[in-house]
N, C-alpha and C. Protein backbone atom coordinates (compact mmCIF):
# COMPACT_ATOMS: atom_id res chain seq x y z
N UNK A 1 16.09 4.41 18.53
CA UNK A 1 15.82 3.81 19.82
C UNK A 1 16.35 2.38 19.84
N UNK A 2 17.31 2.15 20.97
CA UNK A 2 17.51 0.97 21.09
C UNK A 2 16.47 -0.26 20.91
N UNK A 3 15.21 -0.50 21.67
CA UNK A 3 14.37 -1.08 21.70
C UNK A 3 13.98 -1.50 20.19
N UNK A 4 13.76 -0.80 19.48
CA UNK A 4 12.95 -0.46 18.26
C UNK A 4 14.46 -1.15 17.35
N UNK A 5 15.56 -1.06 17.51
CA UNK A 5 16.55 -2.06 16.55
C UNK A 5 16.29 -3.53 17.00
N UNK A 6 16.19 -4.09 18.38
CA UNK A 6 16.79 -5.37 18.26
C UNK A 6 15.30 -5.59 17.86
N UNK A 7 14.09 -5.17 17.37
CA UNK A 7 13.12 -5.77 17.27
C UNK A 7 12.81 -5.67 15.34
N UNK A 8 13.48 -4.96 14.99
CA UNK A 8 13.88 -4.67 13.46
C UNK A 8 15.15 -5.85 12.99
N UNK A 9 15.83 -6.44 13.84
CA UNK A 9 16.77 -7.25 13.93
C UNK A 9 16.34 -8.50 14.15
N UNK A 10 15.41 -8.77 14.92
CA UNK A 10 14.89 -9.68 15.09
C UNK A 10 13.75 -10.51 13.81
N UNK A 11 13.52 -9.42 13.28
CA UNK A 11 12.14 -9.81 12.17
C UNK A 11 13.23 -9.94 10.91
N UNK A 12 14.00 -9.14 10.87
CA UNK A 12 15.10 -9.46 9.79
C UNK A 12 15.43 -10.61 10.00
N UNK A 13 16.02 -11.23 11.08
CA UNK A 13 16.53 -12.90 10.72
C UNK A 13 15.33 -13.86 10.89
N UNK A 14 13.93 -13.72 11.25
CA UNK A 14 12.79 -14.04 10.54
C UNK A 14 12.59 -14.24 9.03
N UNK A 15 12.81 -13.31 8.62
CA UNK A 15 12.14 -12.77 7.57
C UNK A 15 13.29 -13.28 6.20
N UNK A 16 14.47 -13.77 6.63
CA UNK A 16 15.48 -13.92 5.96
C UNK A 16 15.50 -15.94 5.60
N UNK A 17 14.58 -16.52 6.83
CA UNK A 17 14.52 -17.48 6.49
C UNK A 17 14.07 -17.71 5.14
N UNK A 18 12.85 -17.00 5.00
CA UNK A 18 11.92 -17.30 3.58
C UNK A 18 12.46 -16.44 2.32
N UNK A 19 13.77 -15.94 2.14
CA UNK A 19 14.14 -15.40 1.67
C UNK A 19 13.52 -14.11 1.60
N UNK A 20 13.08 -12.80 2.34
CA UNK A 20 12.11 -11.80 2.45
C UNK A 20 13.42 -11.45 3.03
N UNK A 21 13.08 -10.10 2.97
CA UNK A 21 13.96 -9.04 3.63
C UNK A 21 13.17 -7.51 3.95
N UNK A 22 13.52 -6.78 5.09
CA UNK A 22 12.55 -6.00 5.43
C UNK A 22 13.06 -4.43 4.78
N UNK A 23 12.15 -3.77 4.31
CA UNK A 23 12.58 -2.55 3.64
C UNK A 23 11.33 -1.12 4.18
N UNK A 24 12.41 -0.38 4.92
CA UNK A 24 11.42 0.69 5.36
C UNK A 24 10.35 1.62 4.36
N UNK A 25 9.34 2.00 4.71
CA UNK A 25 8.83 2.90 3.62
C UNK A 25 9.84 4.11 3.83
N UNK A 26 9.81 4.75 2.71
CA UNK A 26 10.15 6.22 2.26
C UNK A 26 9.18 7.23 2.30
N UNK A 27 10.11 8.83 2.24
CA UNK A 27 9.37 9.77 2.71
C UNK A 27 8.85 9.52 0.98
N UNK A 28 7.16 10.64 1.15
CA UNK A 28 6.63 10.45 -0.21
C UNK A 28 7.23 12.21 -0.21
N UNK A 29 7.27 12.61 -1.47
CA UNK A 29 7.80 13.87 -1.65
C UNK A 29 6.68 14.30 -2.29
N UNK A 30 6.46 15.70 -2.19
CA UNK A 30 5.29 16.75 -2.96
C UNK A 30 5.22 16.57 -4.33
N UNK A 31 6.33 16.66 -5.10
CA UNK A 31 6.20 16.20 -6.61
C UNK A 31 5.48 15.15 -7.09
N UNK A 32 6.52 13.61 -5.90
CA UNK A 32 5.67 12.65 -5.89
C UNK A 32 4.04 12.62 -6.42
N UNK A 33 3.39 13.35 -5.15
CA UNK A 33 1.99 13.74 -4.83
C UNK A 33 1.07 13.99 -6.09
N UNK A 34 1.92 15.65 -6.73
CA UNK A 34 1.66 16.17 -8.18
C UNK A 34 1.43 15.16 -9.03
N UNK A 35 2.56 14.47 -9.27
CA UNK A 35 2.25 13.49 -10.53
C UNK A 35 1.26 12.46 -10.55
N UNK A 36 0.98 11.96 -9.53
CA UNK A 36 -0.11 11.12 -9.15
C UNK A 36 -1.64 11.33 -9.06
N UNK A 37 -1.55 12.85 -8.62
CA UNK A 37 -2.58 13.32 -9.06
C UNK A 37 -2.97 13.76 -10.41
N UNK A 38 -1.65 14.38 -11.41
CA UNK A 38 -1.85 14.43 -12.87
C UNK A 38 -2.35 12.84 -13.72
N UNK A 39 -1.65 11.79 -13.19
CA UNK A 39 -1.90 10.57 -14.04
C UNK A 39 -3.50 10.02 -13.66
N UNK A 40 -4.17 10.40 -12.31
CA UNK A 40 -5.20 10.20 -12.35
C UNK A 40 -6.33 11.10 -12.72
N UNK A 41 -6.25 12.09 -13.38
CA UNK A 41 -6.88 12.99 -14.40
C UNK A 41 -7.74 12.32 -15.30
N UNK A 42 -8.25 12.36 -15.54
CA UNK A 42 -9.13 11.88 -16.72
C UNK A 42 -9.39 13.35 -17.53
N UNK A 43 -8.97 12.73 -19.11
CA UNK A 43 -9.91 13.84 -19.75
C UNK A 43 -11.29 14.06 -20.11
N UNK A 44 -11.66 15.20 -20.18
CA UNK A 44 -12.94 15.96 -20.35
C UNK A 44 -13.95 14.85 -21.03
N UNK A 45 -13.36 14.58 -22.14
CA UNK A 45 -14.04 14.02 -23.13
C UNK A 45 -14.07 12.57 -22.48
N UNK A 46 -13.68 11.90 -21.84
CA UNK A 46 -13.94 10.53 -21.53
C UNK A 46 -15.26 10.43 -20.46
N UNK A 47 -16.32 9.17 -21.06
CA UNK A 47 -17.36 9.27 -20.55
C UNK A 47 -17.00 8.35 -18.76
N UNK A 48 -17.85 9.12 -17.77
CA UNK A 48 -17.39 8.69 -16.63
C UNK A 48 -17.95 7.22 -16.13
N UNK A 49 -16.79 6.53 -15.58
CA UNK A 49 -16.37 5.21 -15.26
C UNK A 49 -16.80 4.79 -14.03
N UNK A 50 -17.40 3.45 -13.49
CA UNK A 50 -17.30 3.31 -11.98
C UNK A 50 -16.44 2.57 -11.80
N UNK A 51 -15.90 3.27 -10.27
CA UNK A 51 -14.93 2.62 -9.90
C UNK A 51 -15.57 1.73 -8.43
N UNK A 52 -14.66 0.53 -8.61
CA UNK A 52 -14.84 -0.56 -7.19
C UNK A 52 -13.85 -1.06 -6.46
N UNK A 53 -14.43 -1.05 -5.36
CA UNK A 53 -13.87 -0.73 -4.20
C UNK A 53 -14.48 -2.45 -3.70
N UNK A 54 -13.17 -2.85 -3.11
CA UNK A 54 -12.88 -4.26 -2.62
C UNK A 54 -12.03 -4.65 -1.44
N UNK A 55 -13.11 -4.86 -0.29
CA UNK A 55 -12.75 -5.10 0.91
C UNK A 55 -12.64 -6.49 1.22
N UNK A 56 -11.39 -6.79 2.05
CA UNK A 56 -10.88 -8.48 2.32
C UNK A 56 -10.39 -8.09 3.94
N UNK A 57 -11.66 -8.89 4.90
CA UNK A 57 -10.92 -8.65 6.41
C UNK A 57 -10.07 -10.03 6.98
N UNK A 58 -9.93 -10.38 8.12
CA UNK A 58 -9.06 -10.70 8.43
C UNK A 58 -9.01 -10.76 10.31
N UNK A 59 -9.38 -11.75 10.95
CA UNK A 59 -9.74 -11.44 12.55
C UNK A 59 -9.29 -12.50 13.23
N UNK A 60 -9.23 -12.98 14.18
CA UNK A 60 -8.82 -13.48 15.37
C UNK A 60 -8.64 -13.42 16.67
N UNK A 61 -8.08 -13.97 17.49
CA UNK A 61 -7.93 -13.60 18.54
C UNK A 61 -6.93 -12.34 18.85
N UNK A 62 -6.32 -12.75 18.75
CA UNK A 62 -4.99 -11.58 18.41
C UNK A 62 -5.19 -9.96 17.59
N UNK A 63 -6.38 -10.18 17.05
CA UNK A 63 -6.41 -8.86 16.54
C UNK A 63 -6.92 -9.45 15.09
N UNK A 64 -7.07 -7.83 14.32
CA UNK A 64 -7.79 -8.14 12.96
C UNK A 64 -6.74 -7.08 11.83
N UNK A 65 -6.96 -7.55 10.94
CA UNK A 65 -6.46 -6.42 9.27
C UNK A 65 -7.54 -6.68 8.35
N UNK A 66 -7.63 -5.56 7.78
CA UNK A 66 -8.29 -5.46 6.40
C UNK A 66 -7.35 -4.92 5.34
N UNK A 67 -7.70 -5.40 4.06
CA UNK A 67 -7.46 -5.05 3.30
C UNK A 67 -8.16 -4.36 2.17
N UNK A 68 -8.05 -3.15 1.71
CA UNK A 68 -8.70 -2.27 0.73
C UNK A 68 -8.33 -1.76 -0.68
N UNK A 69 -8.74 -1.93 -2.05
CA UNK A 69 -8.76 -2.01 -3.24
C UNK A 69 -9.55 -1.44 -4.09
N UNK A 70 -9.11 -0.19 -4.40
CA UNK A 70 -9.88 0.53 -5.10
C UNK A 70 -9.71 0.07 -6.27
N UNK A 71 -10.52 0.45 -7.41
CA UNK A 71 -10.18 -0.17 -8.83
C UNK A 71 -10.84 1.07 -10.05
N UNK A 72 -10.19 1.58 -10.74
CA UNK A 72 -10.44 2.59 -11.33
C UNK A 72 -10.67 2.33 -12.67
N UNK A 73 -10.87 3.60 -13.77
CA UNK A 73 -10.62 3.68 -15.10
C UNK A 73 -9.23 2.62 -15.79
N UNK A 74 -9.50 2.04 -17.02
CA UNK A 74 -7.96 1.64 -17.50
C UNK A 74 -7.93 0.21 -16.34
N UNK A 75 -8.25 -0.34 -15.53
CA UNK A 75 -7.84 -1.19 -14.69
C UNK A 75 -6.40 -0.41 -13.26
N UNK A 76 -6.79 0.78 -13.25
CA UNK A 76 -6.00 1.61 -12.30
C UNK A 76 -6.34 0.68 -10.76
N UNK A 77 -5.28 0.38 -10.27
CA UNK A 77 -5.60 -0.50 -9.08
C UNK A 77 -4.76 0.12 -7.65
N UNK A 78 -5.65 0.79 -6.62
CA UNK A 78 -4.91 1.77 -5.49
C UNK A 78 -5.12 1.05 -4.16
């Protein structure tokens, strides 16, 4: 869509001041998925861990963001 470039064009020569450059996400692929779910496996034998969860908001006039941080086994950070 036209619209949707000059505004991708626009944040690019933004974003180029501070030396940043803008990079689309990618498709995630099914394998992807697999392996991510294998590395977060835990084995049998390991005694179970709590994990924490760490919320940072973010508001104004204009609108709000949060940010969310799970924290796992090993220092696993999602």
């Amino acid at each position: 869509k036209p619209d949707l470039t000059g505004v991708i064009v626009a944040w690019s020569i933004e974003l180029s001041k501070f030396d940043l450059r803008f990079e689309p996400c990618g498709s995630v692929h099914g394998q992807h998925l697999a392996d991510f779910a294998t590395e977060l496996s835990l084995a049998k034998d390991d005694p179970p861990q709590p994990w924490l969860l760490y919320v940072d908001d973010l508001s104004d006039k204009k609108g709000g963001e949060v940010g969310v941080f799970l924290e796992g086994p090993h220092n696993l950070l999602i």
